[in-house]
C-alpha atoms as a PDB file:
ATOM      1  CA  UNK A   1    -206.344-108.915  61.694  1.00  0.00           C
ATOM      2  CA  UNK A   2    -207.282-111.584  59.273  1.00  0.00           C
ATOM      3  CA  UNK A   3    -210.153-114.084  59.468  1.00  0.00           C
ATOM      4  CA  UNK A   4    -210.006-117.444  57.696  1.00  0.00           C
ATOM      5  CA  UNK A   5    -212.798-119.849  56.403  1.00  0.00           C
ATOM      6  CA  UNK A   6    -211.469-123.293  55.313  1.00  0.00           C
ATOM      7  CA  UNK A   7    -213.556-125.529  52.972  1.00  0.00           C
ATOM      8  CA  UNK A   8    -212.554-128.369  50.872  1.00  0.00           C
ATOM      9  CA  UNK A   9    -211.391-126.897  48.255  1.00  0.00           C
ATOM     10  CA  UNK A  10    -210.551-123.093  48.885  1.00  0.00           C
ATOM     11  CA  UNK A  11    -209.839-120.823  51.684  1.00  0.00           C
ATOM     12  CA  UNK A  12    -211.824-117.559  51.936  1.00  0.00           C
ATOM     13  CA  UNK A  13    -210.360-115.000  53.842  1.00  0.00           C
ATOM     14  CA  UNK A  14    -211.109-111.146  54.438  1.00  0.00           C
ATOM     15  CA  UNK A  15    -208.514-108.415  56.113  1.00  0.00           C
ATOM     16  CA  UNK A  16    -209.540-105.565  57.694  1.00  0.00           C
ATOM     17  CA  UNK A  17    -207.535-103.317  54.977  1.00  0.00           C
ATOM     18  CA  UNK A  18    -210.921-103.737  52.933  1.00  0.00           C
ATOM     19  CA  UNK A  19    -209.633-107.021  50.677  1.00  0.00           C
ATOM     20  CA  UNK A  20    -211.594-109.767  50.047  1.00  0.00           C
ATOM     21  CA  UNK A  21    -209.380-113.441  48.951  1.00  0.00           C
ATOM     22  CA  UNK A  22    -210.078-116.534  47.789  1.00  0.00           C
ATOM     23  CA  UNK A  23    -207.331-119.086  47.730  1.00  0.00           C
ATOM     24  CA  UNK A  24    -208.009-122.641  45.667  1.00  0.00           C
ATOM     25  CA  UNK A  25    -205.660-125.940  46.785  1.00  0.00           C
ATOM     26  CA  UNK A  26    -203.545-127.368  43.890  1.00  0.00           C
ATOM     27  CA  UNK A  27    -202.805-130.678  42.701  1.00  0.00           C
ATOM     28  CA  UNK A  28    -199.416-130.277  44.828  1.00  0.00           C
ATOM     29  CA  UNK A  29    -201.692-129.776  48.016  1.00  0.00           C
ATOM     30  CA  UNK A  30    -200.572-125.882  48.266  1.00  0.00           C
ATOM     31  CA  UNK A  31    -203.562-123.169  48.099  1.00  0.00           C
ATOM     32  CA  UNK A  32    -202.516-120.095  45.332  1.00  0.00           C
ATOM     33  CA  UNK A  33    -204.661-116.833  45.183  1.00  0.00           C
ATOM     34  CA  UNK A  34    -207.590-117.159  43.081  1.00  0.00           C
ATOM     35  CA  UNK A  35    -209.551-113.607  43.788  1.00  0.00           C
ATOM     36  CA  UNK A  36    -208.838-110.793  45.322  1.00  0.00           C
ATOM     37  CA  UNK A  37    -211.819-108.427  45.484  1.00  0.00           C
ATOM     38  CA  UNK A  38    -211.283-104.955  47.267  1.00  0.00           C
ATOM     39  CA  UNK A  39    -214.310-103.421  49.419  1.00  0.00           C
ATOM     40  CA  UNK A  40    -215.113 -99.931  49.881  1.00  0.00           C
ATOM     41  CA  UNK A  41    -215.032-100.265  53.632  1.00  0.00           C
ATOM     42  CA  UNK A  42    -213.299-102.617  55.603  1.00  0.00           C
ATOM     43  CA  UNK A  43    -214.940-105.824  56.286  1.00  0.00           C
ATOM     44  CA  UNK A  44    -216.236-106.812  60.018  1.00  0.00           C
ATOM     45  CA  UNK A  45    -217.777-110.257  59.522  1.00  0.00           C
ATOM     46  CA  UNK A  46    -217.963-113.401  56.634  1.00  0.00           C
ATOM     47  CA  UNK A  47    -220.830-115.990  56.121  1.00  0.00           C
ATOM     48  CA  UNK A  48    -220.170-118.577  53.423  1.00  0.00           C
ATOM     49  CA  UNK A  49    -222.400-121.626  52.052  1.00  0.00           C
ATOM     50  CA  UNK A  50    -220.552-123.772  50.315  1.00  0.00           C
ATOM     51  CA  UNK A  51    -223.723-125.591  48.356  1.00  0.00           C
ATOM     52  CA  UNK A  52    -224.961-122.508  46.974  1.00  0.00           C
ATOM     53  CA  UNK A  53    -221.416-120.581  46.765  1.00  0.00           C
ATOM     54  CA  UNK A  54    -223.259-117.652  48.512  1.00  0.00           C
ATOM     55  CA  UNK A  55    -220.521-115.481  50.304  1.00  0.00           C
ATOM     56  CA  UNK A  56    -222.114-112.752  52.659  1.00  0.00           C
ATOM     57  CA  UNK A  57    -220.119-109.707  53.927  1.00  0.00           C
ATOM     58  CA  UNK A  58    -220.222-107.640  56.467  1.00  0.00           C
ATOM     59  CA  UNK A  59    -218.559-103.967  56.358  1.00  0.00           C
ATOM     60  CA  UNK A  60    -217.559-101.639  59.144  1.00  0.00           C
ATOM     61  CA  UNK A  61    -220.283 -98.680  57.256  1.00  0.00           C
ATOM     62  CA  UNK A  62    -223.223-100.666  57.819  1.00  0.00           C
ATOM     63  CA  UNK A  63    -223.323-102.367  54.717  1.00  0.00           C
ATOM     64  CA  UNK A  64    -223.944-106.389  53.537  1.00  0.00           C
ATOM     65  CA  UNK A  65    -223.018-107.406  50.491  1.00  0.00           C
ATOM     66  CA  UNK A  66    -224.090-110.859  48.892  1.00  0.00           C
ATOM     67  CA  UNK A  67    -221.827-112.325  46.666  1.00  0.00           C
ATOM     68  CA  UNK A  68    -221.873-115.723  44.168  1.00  0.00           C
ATOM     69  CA  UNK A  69    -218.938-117.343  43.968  1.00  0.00           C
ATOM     70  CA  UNK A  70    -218.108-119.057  40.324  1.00  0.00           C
ATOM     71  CA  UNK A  71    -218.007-122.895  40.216  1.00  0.00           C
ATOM     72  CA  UNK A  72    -214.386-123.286  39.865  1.00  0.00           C
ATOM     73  CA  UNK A  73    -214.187-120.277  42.499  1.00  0.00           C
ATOM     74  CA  UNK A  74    -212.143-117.917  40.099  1.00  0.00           C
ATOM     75  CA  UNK A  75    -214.918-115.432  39.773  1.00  0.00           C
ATOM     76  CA  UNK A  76    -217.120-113.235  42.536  1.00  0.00           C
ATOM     77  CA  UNK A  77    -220.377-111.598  41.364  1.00  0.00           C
ATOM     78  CA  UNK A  78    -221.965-108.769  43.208  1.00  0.00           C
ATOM     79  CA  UNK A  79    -225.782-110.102  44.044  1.00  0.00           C
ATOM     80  CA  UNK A  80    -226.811-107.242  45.779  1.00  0.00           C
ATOM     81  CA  UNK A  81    -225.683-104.885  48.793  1.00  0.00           C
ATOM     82  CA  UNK A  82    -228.236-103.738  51.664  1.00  0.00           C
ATOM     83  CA  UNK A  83    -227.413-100.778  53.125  1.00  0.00           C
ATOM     84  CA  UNK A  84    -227.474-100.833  57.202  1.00  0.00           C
ATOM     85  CA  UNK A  85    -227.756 -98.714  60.040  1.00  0.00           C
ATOM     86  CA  UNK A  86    -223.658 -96.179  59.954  1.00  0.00           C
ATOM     87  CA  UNK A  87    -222.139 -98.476  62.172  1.00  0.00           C
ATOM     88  CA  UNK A  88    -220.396-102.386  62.342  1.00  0.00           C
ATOM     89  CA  UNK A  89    -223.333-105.219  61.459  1.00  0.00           C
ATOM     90  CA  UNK A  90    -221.680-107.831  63.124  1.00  0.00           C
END
């Protein structure tokens, strides 16, 4: 199962096979890959804000992990990760 977020500019999408992607729309009005992050669990549930590039995550063992996506969305940087209850947050 895949889950898809569409802004503007990118698409953010997670799989349950633990990957997190990022794909960016060209000039020719086709989106490429632009990050592809791997989690250690697979992921249940996505919250993005696009004014602050925040990307929450959701995973199956409990955890959340905030991300910050780059300006020109090419890089993800771990914030921080809270560590839930053993079971799916979402």
């Amino acid at each position: 199962m895949v889950t898809f977020s569409f802004f503007l500019t990118c698409v953010l999408c997670f799989f349950f096979c633990r990957t997190v992607r990022v794909w960016l729309k060209r000039d020719s009005g086709q989106y490429w890959p632009s990050i592809y992050h791997a989690m250690p669990s697979p992921c249940s549930c996505m919250s993005f804000n696009p004014e602050t590039r925040r990307l929450s995550i959701g995973l199956d063992n409990g955890t959340i992990s905030e991300f910050i996506l780059s300006e020109d969305y090419n890089k993800m940087t771990l914030v921080k990760s809270y560590q839930g209850k053993n079971h799916d947050p979402c």
